[in-house]
C-alpha atoms as a PDB file:
ATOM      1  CA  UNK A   1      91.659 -11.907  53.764  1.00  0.00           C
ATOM      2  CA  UNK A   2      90.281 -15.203  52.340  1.00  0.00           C
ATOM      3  CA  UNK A   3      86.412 -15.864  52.136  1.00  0.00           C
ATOM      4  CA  UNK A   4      85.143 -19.586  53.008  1.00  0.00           C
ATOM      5  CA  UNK A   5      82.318 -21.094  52.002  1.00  0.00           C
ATOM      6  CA  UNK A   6      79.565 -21.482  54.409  1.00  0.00           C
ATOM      7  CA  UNK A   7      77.700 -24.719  54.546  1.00  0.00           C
ATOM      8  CA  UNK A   8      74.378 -22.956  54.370  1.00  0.00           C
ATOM      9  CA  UNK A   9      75.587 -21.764  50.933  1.00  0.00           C
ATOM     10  CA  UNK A  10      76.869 -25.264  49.394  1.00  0.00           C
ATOM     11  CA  UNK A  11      73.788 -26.437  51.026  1.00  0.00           C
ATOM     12  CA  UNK A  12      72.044 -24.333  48.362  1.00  0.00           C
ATOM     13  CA  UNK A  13      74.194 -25.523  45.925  1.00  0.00           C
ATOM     14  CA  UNK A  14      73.703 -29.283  46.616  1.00  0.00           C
ATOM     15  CA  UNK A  15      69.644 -28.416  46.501  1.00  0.00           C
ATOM     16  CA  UNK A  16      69.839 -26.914  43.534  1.00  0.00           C
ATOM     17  CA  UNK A  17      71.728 -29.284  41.708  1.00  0.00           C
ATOM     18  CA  UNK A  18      69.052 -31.926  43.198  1.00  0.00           C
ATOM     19  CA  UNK A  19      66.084 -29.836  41.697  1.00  0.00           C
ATOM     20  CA  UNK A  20      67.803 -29.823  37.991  1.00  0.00           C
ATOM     21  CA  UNK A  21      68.093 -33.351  37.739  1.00  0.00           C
ATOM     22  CA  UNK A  22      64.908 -34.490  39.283  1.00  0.00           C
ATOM     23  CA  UNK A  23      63.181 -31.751  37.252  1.00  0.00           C
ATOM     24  CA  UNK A  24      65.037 -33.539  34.105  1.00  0.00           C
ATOM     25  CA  UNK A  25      64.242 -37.087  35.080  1.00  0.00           C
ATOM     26  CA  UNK A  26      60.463 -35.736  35.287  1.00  0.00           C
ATOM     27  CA  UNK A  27      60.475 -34.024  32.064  1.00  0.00           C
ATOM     28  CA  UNK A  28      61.763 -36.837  30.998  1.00  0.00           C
ATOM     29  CA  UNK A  29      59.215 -39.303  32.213  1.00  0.00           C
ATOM     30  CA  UNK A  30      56.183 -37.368  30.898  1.00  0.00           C
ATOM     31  CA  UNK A  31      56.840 -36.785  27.810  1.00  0.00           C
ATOM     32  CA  UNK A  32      57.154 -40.525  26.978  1.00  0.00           C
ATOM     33  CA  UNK A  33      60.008 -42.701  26.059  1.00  0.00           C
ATOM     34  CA  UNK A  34      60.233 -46.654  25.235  1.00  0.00           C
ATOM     35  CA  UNK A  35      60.530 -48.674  28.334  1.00  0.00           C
ATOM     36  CA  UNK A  36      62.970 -51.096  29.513  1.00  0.00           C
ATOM     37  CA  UNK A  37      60.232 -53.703  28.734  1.00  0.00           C
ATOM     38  CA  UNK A  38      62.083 -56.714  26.469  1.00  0.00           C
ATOM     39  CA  UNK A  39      59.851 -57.262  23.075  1.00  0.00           C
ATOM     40  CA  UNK A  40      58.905 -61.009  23.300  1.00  0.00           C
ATOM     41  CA  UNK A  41      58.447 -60.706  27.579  1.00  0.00           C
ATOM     42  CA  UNK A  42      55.520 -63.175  28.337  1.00  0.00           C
ATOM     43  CA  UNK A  43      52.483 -61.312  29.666  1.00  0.00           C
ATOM     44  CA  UNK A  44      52.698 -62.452  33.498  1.00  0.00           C
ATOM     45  CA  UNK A  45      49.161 -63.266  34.812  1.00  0.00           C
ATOM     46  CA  UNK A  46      46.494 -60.631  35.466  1.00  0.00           C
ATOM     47  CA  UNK A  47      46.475 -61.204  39.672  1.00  0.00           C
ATOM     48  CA  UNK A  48      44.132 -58.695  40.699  1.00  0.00           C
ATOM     49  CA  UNK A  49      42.331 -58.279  44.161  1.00  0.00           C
ATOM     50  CA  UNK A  50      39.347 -57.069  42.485  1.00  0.00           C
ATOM     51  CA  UNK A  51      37.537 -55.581  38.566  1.00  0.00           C
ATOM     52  CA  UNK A  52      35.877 -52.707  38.455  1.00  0.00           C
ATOM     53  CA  UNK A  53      33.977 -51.478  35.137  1.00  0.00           C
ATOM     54  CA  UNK A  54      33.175 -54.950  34.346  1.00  0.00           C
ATOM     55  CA  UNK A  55      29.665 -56.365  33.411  1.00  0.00           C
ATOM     56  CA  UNK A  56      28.742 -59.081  35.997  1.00  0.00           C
ATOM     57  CA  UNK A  57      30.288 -62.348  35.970  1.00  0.00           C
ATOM     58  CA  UNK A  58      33.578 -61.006  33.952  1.00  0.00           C
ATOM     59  CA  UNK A  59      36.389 -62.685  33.167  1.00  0.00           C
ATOM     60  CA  UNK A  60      39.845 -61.684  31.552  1.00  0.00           C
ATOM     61  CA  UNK A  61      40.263 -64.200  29.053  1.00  0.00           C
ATOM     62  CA  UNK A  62      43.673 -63.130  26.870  1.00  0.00           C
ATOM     63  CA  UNK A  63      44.550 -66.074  25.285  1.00  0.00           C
ATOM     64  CA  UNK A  64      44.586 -65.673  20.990  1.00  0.00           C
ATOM     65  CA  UNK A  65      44.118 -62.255  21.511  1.00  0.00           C
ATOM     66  CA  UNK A  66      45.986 -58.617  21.002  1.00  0.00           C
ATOM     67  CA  UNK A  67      46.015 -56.972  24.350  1.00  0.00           C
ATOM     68  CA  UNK A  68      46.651 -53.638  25.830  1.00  0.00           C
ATOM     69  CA  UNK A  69      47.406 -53.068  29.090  1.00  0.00           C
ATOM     70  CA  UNK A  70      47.006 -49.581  30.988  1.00  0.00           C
ATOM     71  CA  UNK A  71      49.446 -48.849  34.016  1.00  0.00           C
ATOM     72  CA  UNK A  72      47.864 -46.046  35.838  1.00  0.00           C
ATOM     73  CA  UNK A  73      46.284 -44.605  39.374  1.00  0.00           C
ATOM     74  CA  UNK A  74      43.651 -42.163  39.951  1.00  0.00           C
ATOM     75  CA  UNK A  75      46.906 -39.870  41.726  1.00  0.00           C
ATOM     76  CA  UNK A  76      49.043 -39.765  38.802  1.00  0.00           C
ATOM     77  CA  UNK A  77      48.301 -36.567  36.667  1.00  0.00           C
ATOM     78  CA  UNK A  78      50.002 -37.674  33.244  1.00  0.00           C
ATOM     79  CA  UNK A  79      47.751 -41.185  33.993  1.00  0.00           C
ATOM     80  CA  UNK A  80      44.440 -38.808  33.871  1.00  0.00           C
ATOM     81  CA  UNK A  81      45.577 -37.042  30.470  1.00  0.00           C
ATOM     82  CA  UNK A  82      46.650 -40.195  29.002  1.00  0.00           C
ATOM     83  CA  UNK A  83      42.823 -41.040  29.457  1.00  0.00           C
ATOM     84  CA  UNK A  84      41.375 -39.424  26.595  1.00  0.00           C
ATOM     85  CA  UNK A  85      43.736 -40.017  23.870  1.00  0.00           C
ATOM     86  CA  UNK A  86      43.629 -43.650  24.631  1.00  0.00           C
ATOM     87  CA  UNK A  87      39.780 -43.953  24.930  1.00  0.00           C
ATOM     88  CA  UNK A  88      40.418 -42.973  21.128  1.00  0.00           C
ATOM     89  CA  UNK A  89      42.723 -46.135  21.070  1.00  0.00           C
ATOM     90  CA  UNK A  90      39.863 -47.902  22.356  1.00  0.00           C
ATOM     91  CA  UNK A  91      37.268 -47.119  20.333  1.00  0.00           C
ATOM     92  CA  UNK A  92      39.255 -47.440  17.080  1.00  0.00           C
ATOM     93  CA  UNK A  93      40.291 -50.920  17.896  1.00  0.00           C
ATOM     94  CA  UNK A  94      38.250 -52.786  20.664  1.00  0.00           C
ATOM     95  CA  UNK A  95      36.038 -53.389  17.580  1.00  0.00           C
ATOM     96  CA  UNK A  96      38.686 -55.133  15.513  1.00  0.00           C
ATOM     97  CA  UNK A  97      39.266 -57.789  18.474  1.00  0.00           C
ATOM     98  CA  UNK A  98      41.821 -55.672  20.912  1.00  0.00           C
ATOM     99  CA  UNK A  99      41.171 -56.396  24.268  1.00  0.00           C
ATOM    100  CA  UNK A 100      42.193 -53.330  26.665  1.00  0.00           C
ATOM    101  CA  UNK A 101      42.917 -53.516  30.554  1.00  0.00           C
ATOM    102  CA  UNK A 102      43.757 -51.218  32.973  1.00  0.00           C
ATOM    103  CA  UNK A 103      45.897 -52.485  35.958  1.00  0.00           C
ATOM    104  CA  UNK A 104      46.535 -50.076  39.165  1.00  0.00           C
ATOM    105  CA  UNK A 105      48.703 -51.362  41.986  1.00  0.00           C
ATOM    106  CA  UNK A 106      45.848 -49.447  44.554  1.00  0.00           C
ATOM    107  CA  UNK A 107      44.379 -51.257  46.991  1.00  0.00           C
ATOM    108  CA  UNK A 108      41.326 -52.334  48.502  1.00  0.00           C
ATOM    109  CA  UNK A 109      41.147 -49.297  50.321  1.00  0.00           C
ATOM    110  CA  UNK A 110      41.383 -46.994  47.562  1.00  0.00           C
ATOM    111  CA  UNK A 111      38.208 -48.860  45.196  1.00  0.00           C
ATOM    112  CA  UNK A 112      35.845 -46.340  46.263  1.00  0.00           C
ATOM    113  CA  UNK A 113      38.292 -43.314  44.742  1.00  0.00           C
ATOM    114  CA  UNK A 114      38.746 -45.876  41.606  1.00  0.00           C
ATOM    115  CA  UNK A 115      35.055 -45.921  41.246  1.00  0.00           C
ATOM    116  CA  UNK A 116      34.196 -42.068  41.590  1.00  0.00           C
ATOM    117  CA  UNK A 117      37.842 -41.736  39.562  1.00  0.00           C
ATOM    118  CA  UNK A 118      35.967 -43.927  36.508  1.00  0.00           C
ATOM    119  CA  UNK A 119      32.613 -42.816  36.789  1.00  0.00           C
ATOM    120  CA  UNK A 120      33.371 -39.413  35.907  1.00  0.00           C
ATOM    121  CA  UNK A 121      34.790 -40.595  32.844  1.00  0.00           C
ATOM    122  CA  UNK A 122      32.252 -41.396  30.528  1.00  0.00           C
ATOM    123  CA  UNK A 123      35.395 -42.370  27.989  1.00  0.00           C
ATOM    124  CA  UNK A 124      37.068 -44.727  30.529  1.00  0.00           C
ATOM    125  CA  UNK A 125      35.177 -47.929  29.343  1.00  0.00           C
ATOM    126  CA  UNK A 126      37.849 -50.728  29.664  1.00  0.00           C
ATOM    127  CA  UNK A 127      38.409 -53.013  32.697  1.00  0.00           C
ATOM    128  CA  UNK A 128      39.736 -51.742  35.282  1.00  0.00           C
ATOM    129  CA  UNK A 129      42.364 -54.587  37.819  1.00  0.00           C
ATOM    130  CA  UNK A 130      43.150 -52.944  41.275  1.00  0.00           C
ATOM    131  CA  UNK A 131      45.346 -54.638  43.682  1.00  0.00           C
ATOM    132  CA  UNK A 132      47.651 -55.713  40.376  1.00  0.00           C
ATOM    133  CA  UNK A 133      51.188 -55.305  42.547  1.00  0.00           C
ATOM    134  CA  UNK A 134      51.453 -59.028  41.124  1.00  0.00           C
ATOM    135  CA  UNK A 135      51.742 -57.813  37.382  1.00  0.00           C
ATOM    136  CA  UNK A 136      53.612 -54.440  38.419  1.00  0.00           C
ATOM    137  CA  UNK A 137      56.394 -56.969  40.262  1.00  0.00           C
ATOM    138  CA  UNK A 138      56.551 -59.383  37.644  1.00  0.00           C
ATOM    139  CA  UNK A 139      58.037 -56.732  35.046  1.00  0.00           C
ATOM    140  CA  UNK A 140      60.526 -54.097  35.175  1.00  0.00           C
ATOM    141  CA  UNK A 141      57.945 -51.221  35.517  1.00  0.00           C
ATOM    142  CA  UNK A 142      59.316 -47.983  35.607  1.00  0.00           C
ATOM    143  CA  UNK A 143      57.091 -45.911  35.999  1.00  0.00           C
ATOM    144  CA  UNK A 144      53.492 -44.508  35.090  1.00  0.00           C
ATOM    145  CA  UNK A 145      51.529 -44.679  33.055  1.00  0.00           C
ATOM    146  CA  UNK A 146      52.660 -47.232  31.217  1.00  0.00           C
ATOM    147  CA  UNK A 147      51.264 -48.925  28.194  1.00  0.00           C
ATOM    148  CA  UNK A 148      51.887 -52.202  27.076  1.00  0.00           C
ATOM    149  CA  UNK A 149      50.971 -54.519  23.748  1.00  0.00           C
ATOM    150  CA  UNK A 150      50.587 -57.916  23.968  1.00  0.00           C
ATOM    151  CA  UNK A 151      50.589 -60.206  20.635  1.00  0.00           C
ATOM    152  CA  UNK A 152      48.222 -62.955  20.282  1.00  0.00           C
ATOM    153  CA  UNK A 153      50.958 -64.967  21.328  1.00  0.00           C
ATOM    154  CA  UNK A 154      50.821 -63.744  24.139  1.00  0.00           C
ATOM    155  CA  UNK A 155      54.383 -61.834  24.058  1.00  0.00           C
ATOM    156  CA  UNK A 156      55.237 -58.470  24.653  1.00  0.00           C
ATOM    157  CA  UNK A 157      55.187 -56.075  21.155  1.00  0.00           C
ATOM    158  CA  UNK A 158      55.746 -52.816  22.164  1.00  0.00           C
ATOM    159  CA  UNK A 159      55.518 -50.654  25.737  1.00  0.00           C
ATOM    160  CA  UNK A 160      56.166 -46.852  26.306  1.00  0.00           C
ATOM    161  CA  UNK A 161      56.397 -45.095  29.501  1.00  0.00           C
ATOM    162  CA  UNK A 162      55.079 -41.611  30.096  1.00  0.00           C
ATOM    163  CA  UNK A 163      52.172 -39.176  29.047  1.00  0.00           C
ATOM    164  CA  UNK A 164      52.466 -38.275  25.018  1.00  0.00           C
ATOM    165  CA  UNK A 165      53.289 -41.535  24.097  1.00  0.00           C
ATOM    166  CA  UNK A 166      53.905 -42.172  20.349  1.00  0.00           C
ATOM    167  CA  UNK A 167      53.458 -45.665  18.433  1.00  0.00           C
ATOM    168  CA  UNK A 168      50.862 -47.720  19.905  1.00  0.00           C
ATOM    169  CA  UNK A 169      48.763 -47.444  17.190  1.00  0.00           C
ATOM    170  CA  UNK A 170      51.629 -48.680  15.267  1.00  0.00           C
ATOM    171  CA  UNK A 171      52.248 -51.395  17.441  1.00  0.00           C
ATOM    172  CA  UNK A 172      48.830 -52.493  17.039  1.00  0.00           C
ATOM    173  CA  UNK A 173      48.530 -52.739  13.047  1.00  0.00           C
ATOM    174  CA  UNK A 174      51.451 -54.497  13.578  1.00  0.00           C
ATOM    175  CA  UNK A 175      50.325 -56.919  16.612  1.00  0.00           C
ATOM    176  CA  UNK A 176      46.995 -57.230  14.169  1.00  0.00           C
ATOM    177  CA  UNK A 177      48.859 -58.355  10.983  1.00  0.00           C
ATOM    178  CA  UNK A 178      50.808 -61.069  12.695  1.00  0.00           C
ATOM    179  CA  UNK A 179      49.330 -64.120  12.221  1.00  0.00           C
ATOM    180  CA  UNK A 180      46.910 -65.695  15.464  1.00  0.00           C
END
C-alpha cells in the first residue's frame, strides 16, 4: 500500500525551511557585513522632522567635515548594543573634528520613547534626527543599524550594516588623512 504525503506534513516542511533561511539572513545581519552603500555616494541632506540631544539653537552644519552617521531606533536590539562601543567611537574622535549623527526614521509620535530611550544613556551624547525617512529613502539602506562615514568632501568612505561591525575606526584615520 503506498503512503502520501499529507499537506499538514509538507506544511511543516515548507515552515521549516522558512525558519532556516530567515534565521540565516538574521545571523547574517547582526553580525555585520559591508553594505550595498557605493564609496563616493554624496551624503543626501539631513531632512529631519525634529533634533533631540542638541544644545539650543543647533544646527547640523557638515560641510569640510568627517561625518558619521548612526542608523538606529530605540526597537532595534543590535541598535542598543551598538550604543556603547560607538560612544567609544565618539569620544576617541569627536575631539579630533568628527562630527557624529544619529538618524531614526521614528516619528513624531515616538519622540517621547526617543527621549526616555537617550536619557538613560549617559554615553549616547551625539545628535539625535527623528523623522529622517528622507535620508533612509535617499540611499539603499538595508537595514539597521547602519553606520556610515562621510569624507570632508562630503562623499561616502565606508558603511557597514549590522551589530559587531569592524573598520570604522579604520575608515576614519583614513577619512582624517585625506586632505580637507
Amino acid at each position: 500500500m503506498e503512503k502520501r504525503a499529507n499537506f499538514g506534513d509538507s506544511f511543516g516542511v515548507i515552515l521549516l525551511v522558512i525558519a532556516i533561511v530567515g534565521g540565516v539572513w538574521m545571523l547574517r545581519g547582526s553580525a555585520g557585513s559591508s553594505s550595498a552603500l557605493k564609496v563616493g555616494t554624496p551624503m543626501p541632506p539631513l531632512g529631519v522632522d525634529g533634533w533631540l540631544n542638541v544644545p539650543e539653537g543647533f544646527a547640523f552644519e557638515p560641510a569640510g567635515k568627517v561625518v558619521v552617521v548612526d542608523l538606529w531606533a530605540t526597537w532595534c536590539g543590535p541598535c542598543r548594543a551598538e550604543i556603547p562601543r560607538l560612544a567609544k567611537v565618539v569620544e576617541k574622535y569627536r575631539p579630533l573634528g568628527v562630527e557624529f549623527v544619529g538618524l531614526t526614521s521614528e516619528s513624531k509620535r515616538d519622540v517621547q520613547r526617543i527621549e526616555e530611550f537617550v536619557a538613560a544613556r549617559p554615553e549616547f551624547t551625539w545628535p539625535v534626527g527623528w523623522g529622517a525617512m528622507e535620508f533612509f529613502d535617499a540611499l539603499p539602506i538595508e537595514g539597521i543599524p547602519t553606520v556610515i562615514v562621510f569624507g570632508r568632501d562630503g562623499k561616502l568612505r565606508w558603511s557597514a550594516v549590522g551589530a559587531g561591525q569592524t573598520g570604522l575606526e579604520a575608515a576614519l584615520d583614513a577619512a582624517l588623512a585625506e586632505a580637507g
